[in-house]
PDB file of N, CA and C in Angstrom:
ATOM      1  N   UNK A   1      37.084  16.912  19.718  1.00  0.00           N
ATOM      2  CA  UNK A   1      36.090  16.606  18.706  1.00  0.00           C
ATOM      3  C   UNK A   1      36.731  16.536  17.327  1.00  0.00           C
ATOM      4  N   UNK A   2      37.399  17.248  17.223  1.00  0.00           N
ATOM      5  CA  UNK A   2      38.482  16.888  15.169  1.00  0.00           C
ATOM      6  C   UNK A   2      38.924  16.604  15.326  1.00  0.00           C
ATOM      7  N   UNK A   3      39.726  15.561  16.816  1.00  0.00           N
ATOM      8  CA  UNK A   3      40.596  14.461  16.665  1.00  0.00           C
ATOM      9  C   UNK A   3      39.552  13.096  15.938  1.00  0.00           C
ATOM     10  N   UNK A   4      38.077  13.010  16.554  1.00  0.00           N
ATOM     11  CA  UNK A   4      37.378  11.993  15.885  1.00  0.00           C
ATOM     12  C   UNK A   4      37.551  11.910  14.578  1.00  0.00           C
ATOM     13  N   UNK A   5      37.380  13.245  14.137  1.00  0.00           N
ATOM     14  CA  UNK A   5      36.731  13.422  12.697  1.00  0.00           C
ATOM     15  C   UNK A   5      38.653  13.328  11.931  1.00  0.00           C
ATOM     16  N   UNK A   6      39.174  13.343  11.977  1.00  0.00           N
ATOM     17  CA  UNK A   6      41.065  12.731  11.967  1.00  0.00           C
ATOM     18  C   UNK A   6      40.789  11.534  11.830  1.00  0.00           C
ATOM     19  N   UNK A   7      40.444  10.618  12.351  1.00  0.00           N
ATOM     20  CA  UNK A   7      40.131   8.932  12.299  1.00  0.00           C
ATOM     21  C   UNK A   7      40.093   8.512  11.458  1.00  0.00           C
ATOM     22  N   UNK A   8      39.302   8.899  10.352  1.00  0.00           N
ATOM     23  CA  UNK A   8      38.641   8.160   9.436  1.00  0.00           C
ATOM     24  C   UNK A   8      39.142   8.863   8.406  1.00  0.00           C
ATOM     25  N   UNK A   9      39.186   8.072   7.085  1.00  0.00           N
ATOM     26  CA  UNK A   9      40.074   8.178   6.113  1.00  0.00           C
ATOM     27  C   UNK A   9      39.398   8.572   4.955  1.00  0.00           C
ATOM     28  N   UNK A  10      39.566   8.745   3.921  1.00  0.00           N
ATOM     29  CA  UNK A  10      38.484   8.829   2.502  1.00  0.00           C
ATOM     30  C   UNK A  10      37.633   7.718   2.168  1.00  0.00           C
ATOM     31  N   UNK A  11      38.248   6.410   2.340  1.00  0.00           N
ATOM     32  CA  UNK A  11      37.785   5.065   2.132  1.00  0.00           C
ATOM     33  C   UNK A  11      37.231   4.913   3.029  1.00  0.00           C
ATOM     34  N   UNK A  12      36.717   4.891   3.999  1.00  0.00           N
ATOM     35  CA  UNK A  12      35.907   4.797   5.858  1.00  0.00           C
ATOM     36  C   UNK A  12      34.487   5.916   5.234  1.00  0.00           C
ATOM     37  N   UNK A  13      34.637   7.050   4.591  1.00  0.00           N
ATOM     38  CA  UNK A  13      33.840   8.004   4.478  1.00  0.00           C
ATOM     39  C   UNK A  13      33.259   7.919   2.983  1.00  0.00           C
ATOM     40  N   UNK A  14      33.668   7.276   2.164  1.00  0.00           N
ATOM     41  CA  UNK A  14      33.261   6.134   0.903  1.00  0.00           C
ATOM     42  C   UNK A  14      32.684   5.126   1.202  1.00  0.00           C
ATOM     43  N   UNK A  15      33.067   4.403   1.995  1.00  0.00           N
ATOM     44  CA  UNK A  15      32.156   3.149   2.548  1.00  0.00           C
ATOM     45  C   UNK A  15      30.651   3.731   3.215  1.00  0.00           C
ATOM     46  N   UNK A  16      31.216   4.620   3.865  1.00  0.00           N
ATOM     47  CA  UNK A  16      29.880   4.679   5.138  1.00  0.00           C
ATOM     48  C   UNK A  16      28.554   5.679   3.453  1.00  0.00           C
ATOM     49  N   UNK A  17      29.352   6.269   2.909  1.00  0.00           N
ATOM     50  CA  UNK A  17      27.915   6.748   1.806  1.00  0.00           C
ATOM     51  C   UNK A  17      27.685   5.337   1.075  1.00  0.00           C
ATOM     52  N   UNK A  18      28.516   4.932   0.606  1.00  0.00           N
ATOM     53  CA  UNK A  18      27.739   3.731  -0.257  1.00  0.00           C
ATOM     54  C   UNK A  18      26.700   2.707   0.983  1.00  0.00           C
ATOM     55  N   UNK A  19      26.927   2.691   1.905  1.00  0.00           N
ATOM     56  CA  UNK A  19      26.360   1.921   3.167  1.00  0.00           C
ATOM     57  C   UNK A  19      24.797   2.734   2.786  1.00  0.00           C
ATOM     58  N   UNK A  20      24.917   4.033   3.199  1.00  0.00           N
ATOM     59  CA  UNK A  20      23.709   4.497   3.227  1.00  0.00           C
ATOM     60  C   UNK A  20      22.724   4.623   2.142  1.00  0.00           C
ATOM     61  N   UNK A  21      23.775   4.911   0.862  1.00  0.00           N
ATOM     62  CA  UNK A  21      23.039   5.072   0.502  1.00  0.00           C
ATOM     63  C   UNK A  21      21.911   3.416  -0.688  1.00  0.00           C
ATOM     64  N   UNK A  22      22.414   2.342  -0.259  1.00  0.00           N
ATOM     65  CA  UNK A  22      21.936   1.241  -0.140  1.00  0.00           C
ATOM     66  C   UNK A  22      20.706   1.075   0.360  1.00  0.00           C
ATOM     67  N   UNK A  23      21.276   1.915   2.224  1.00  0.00           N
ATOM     68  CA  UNK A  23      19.665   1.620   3.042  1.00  0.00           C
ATOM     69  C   UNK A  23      18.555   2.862   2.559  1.00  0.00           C
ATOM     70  N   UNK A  24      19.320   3.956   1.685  1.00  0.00           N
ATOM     71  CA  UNK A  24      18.031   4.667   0.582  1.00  0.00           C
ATOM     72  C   UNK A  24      17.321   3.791  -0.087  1.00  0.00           C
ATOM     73  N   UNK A  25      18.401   3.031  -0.727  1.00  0.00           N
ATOM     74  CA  UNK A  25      17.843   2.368  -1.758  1.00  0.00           C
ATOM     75  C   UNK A  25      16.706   1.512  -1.635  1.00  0.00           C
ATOM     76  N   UNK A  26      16.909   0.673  -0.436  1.00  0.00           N
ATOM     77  CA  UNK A  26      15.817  -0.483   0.229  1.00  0.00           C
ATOM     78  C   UNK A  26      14.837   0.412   0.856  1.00  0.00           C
ATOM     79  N   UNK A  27      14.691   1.895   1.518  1.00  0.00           N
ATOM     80  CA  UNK A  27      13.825   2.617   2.237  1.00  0.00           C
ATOM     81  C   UNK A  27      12.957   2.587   1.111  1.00  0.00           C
ATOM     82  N   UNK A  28      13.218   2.760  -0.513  1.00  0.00           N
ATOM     83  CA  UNK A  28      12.453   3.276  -1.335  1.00  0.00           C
ATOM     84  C   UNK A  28      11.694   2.172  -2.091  1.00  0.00           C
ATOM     85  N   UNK A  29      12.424   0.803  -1.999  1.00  0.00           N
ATOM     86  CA  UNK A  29      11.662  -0.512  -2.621  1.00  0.00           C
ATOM     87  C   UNK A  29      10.194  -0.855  -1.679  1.00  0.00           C
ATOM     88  N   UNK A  30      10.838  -0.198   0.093  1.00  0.00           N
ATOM     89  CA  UNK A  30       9.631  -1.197   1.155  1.00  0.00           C
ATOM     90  C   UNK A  30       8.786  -0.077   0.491  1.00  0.00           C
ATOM     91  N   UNK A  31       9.062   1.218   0.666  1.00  0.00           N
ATOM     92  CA  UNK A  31       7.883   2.243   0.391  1.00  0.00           C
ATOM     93  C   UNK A  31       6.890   2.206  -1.197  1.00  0.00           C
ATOM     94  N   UNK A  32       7.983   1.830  -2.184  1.00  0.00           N
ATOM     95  CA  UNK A  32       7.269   1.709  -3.084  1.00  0.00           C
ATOM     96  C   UNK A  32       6.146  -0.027  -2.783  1.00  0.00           C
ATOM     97  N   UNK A  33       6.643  -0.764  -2.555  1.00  0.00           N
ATOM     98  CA  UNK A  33       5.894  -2.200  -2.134  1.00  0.00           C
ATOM     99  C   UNK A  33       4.767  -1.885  -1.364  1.00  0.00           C
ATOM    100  N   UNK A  34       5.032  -0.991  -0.191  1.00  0.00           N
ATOM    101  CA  UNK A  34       3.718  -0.603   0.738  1.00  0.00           C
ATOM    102  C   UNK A  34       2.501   0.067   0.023  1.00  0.00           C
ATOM    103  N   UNK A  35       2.899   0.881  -1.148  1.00  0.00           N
ATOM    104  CA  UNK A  35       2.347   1.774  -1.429  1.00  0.00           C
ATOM    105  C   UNK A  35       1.206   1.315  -2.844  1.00  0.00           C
ATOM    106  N   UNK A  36       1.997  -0.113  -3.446  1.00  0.00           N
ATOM    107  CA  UNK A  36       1.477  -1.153  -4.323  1.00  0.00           C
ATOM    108  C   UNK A  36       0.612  -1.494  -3.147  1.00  0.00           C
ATOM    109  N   UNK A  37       0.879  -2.115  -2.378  1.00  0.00           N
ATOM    110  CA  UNK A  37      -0.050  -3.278  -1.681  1.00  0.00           C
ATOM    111  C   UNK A  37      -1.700  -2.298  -0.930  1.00  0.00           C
ATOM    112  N   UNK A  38      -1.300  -1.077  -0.644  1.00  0.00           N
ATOM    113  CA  UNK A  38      -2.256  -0.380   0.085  1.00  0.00           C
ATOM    114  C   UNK A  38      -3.228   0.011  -1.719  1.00  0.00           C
ATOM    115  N   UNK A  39      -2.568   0.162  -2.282  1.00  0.00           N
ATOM    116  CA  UNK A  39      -3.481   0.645  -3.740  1.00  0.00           C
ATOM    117  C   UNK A  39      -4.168  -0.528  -4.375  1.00  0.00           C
ATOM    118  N   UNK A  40      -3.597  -1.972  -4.232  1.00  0.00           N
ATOM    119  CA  UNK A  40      -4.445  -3.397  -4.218  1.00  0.00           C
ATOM    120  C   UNK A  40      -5.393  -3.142  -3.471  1.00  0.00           C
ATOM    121  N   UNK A  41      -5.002  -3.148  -2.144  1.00  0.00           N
ATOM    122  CA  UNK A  41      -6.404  -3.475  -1.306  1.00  0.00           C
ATOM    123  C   UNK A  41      -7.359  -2.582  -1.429  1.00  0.00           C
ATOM    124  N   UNK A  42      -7.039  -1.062  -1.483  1.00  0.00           N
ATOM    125  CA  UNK A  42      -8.480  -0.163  -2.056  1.00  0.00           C
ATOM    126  C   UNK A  42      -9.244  -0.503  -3.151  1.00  0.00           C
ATOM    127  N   UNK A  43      -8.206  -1.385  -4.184  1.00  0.00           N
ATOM    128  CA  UNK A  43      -9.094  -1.982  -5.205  1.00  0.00           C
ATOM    129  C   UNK A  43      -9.654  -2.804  -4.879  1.00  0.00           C
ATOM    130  N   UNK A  44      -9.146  -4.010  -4.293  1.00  0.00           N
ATOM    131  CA  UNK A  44     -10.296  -4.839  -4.145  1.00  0.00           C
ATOM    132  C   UNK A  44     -11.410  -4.468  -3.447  1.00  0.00           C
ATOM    133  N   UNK A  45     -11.115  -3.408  -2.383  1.00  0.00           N
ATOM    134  CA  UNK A  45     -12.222  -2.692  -1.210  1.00  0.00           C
ATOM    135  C   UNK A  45     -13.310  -2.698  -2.232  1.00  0.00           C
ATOM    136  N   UNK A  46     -12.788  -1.649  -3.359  1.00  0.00           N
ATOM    137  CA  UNK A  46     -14.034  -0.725  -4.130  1.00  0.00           C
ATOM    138  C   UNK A  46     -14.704  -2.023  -5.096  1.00  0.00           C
ATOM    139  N   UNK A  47     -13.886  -2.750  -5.766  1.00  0.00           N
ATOM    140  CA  UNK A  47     -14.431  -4.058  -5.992  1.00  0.00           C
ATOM    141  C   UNK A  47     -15.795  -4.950  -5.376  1.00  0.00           C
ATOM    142  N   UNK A  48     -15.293  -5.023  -3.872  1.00  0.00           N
ATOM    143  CA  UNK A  48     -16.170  -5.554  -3.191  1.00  0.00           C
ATOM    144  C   UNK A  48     -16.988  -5.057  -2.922  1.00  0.00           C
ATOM    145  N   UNK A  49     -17.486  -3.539  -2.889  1.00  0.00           N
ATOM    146  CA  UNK A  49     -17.734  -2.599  -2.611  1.00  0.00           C
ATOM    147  C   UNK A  49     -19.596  -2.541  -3.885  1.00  0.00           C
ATOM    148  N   UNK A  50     -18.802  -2.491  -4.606  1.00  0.00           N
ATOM    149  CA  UNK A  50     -19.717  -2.905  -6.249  1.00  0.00           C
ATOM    150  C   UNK A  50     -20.634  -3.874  -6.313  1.00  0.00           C
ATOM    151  N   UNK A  51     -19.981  -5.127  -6.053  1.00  0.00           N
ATOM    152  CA  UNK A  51     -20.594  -6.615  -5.937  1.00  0.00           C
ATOM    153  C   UNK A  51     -21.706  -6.433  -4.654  1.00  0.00           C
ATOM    154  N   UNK A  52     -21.419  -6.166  -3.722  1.00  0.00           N
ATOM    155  CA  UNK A  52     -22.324  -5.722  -2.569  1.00  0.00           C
ATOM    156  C   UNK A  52     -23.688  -5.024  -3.373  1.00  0.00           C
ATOM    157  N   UNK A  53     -23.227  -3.625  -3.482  1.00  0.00           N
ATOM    158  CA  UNK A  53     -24.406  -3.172  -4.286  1.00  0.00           C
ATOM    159  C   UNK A  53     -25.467  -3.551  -5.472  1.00  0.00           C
ATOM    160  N   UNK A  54     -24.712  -4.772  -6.107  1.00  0.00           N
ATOM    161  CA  UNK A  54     -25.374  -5.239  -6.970  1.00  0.00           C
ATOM    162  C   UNK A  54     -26.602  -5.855  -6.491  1.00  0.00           C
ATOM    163  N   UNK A  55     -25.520  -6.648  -5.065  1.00  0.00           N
ATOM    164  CA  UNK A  55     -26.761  -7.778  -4.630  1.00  0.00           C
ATOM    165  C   UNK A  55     -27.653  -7.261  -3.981  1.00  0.00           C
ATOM    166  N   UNK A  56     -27.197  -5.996  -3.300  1.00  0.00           N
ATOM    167  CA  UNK A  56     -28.476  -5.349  -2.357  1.00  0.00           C
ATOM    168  C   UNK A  56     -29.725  -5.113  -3.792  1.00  0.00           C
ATOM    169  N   UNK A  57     -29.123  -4.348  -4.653  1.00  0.00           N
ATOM    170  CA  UNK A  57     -30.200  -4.136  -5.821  1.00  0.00           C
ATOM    171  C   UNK A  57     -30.440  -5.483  -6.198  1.00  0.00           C
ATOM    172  N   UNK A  58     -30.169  -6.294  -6.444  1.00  0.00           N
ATOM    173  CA  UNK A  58     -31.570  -7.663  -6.775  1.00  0.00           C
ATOM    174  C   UNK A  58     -31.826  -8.012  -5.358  1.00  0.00           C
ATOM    175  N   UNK A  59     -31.571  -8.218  -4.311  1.00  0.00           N
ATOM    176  CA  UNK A  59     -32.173  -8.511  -3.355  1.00  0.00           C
ATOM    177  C   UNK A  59     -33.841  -7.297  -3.209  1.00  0.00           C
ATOM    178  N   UNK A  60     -33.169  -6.078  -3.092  1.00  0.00           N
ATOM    179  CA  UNK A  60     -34.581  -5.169  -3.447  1.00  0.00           C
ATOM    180  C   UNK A  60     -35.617  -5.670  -4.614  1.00  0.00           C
ATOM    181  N   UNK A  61     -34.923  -5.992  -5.659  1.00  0.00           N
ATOM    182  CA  UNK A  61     -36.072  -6.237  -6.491  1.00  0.00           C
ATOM    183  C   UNK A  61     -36.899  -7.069  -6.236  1.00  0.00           C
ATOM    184  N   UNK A  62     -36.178  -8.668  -5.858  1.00  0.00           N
ATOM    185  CA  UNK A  62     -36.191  -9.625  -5.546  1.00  0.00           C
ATOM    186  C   UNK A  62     -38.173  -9.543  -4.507  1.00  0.00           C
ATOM    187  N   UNK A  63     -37.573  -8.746  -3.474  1.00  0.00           N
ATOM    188  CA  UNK A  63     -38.676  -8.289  -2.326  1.00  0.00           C
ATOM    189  C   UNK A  63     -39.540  -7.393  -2.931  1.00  0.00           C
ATOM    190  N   UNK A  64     -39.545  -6.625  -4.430  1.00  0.00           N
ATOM    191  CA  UNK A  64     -40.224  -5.721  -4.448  1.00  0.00           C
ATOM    192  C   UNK A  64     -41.355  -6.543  -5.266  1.00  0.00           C
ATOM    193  N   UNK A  65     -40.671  -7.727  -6.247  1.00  0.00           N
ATOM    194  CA  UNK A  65     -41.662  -8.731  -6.572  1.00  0.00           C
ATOM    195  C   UNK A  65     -42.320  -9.619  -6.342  1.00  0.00           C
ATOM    196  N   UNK A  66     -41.947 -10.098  -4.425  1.00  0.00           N
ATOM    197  CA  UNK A  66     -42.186 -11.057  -3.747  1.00  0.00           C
ATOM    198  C   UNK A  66     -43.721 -10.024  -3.398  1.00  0.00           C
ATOM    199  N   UNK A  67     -43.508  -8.744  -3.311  1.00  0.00           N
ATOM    200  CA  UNK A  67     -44.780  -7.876  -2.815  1.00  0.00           C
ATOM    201  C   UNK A  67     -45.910  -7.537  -3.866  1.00  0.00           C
ATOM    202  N   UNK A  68     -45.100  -7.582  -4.638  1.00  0.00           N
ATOM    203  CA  UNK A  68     -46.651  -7.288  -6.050  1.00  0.00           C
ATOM    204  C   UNK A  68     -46.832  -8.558  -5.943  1.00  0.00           C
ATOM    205  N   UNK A  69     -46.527  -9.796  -6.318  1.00  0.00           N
ATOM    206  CA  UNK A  69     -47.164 -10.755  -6.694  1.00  0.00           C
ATOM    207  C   UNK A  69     -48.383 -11.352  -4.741  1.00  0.00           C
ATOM    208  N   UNK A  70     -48.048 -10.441  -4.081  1.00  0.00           N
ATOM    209  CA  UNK A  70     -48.853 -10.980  -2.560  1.00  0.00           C
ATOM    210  C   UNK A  70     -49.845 -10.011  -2.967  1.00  0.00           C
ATOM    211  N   UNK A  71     -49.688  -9.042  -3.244  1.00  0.00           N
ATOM    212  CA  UNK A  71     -50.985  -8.052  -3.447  1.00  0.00           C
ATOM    213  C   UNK A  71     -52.139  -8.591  -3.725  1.00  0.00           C
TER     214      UNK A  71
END
């Protein structure tokens, strides 16, 4: 087993951190991107969310005046 670890040189063990720590680097762009895109869509959710309620409230009114004026 420390014949493996013999193999590899300073430059082999320089490469392989800068390697990784690259694929940190990109782990943290997808996560930050995922984390934009999931906080869009709750906005638009709650957005849509609003507009809905508006229309249910004039649709209510809408029916509550279709009923006084039948009275």
């Amino acid at each position: 087993m420390i014949y493996l670890f013999a193999q590899f040189t300073a430059d082999d063990v320089a490469r392989e951190v800068a390697r990784l720590q690259r694929n940190y680097e990109f782990l943290s762009y997808g996560l930050t991107a995922a984390w934009m895109i999931l906080v869009v869509y709750v906005l638009l959710m709650l957005a849509r969310q609003r507009k809905l309620k508006r229309e249910i409230a004039s649709l209510r009114a809408m029916l509550e005046e279709k009923k006084q004026s039948t009275i």
